[in-house]
C-alpha atoms as a PDB file:
ATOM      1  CA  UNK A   1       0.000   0.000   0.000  1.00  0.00           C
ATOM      2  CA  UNK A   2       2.894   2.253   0.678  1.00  0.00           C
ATOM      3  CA  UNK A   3       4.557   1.656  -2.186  1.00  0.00           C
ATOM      4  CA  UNK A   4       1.487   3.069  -3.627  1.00  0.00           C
ATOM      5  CA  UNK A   5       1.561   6.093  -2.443  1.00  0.00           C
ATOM      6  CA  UNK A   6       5.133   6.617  -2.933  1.00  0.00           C
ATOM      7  CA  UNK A   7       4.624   6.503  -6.272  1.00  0.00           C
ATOM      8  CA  UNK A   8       1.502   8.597  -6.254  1.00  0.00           C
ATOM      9  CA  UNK A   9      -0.662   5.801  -7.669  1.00  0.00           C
ATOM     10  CA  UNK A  10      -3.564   6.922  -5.372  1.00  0.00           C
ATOM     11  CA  UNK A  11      -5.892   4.428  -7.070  1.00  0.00           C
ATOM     12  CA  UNK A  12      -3.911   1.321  -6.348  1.00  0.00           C
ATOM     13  CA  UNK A  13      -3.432   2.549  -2.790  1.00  0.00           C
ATOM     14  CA  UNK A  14      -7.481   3.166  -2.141  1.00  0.00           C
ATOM     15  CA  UNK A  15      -8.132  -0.113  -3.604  1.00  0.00           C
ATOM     16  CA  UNK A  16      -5.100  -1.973  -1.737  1.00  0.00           C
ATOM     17  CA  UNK A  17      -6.367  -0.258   1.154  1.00  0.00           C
ATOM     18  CA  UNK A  18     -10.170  -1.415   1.147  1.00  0.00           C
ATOM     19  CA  UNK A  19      -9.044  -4.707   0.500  1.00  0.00           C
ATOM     20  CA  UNK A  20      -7.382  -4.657   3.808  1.00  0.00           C
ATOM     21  CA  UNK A  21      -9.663  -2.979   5.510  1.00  0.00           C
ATOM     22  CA  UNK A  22     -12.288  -5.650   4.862  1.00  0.00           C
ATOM     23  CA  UNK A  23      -9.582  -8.116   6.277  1.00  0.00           C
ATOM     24  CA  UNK A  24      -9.396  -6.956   9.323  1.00  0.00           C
ATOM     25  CA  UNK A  25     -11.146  -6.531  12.529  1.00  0.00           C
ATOM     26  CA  UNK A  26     -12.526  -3.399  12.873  1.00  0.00           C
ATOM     27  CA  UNK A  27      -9.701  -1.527  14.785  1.00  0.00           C
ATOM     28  CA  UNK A  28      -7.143  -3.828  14.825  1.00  0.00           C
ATOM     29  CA  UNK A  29      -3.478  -2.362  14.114  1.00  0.00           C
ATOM     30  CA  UNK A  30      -4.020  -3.324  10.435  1.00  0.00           C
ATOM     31  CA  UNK A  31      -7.174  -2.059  10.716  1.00  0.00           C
ATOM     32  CA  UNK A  32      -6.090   1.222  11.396  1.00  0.00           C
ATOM     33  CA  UNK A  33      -2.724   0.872   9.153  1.00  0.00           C
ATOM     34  CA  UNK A  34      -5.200   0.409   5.684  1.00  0.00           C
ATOM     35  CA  UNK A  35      -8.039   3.347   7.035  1.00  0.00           C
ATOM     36  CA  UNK A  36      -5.430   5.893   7.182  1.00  0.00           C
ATOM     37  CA  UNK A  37      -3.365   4.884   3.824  1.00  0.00           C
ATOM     38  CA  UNK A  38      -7.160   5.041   2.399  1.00  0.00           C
ATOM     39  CA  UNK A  39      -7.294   8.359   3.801  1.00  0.00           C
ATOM     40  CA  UNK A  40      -3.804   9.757   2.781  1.00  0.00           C
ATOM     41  CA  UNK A  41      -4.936   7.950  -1.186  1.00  0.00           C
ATOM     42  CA  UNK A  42      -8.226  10.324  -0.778  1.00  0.00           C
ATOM     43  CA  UNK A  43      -6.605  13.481   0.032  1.00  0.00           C
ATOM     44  CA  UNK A  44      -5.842  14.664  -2.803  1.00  0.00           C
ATOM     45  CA  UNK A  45      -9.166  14.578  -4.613  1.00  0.00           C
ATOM     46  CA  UNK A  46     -11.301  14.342  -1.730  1.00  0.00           C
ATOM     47  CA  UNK A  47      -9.818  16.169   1.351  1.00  0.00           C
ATOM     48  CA  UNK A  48     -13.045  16.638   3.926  1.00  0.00           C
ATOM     49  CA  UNK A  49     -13.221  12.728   3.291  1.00  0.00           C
ATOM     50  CA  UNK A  50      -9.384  11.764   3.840  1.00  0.00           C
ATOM     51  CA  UNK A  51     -10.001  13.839   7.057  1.00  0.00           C
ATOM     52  CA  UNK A  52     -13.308  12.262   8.243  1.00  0.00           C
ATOM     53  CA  UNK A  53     -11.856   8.657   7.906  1.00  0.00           C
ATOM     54  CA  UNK A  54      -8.711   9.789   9.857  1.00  0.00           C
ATOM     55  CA  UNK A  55     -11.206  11.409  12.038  1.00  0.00           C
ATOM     56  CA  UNK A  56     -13.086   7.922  12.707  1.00  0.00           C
ATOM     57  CA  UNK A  57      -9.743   6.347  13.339  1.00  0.00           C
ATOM     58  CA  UNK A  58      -9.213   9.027  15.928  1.00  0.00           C
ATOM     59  CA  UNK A  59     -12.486   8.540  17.988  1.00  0.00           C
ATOM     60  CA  UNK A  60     -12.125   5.064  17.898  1.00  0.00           C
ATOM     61  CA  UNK A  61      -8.384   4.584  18.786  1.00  0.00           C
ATOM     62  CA  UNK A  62      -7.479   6.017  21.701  1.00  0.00           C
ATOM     63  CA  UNK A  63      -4.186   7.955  21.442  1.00  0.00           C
ATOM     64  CA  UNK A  64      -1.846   5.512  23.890  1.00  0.00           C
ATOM     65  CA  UNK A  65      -2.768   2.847  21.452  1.00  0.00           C
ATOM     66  CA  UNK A  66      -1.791   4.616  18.112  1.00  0.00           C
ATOM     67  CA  UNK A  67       2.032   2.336  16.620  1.00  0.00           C
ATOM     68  CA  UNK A  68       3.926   5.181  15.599  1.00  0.00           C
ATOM     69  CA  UNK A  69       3.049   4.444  12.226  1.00  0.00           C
ATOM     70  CA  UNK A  70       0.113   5.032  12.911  1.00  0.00           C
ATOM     71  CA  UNK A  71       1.370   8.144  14.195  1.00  0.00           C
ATOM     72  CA  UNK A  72       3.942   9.129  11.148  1.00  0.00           C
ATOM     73  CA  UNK A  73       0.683   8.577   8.983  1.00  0.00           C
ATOM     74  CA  UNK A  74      -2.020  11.409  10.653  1.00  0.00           C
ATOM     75  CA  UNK A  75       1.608  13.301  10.562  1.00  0.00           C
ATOM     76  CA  UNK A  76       1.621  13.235   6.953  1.00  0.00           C
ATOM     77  CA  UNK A  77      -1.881  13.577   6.273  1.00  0.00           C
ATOM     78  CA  UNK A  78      -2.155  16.477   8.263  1.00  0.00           C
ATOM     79  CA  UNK A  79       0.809  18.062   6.006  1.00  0.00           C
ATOM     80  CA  UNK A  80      -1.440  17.002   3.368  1.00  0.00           C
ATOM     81  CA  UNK A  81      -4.907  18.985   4.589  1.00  0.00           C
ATOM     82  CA  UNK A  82      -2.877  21.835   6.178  1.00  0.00           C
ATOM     83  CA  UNK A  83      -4.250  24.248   3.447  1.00  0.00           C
ATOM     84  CA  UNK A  84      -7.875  22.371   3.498  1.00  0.00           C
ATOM     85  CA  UNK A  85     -10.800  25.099   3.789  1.00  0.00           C
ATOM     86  CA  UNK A  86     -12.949  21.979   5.131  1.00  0.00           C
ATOM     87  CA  UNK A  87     -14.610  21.676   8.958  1.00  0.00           C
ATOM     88  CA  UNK A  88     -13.196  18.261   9.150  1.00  0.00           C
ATOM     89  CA  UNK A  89      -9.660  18.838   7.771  1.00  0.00           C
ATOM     90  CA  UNK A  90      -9.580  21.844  10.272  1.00  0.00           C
ATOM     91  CA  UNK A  91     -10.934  19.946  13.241  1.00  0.00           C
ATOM     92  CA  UNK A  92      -8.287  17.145  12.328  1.00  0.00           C
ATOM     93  CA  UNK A  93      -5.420  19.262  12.574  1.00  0.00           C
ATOM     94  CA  UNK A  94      -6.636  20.863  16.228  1.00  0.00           C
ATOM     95  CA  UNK A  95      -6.930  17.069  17.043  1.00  0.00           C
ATOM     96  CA  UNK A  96      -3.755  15.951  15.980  1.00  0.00           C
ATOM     97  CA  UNK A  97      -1.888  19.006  17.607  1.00  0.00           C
ATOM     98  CA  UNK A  98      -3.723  17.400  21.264  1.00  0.00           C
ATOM     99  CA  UNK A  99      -2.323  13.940  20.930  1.00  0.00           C
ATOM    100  CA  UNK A 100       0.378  13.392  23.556  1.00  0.00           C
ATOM    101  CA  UNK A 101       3.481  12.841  22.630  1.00  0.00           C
ATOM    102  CA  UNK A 102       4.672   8.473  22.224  1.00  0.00           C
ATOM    103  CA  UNK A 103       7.634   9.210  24.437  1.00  0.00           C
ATOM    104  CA  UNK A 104       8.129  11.524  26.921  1.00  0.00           C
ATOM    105  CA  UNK A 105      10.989  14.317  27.064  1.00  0.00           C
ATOM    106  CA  UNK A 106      12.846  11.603  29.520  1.00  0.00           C
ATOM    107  CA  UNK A 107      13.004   9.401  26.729  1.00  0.00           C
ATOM    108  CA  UNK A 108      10.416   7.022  28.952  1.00  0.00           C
ATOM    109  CA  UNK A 109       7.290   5.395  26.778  1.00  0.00           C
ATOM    110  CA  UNK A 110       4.239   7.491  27.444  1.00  0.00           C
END
């Protein structure tokens, strides 16, 4: 799915994505992994909906439990929507700028 994206073939990605989506258990880590890939594959063409899915991931999943690629993904998509005029893109980034830090300035797991 990555791969996808790194070559900007958003289509493969979205459709590499739902397939592993329907996988897995709703918010499982791979779960999670394939909704926000699908959601950095929609942002170009479809930003409020890129930032509702990431959104969904964020009011299920609570922020302890996000793998920091999780993480490194809402990161980028957030980079992505920064210029978004859209309610949810806006709302993402205030959400994103309240999730605690992984590891604490001691170098200690959060």
């Amino acid at each position: 799915m990555e791969v996808h994206l790194t070559l900007e073939r958003f289509d493969r990605a979205a459709a590499a994505a739902l397939e592993s989506i329907d996988a897995a258990p709703a918010e499982a880590p791979g779960w999670v992994a394939a909704t926000l890939v699908l959601a950095l594959a929609e942002a170009r063409d479809t930003p409020d909906q890129a930032a509702t899915r990431a959104l969904g991931v964020l009011d299920l999943i609570p922020p302890p439990r996000l793998r920091a690629t999780a993480r490194d993904r809402l990161t980028r998509l957030g980079r992505l929507l920064d210029a978004s005029v859209f309610n949810s893109a806006t709302e993402l980034t205030e959400r994103l700028r309240t999730i605690p830090a992984s590891i604490r300035t001691d170098g200690t797991a959060a």
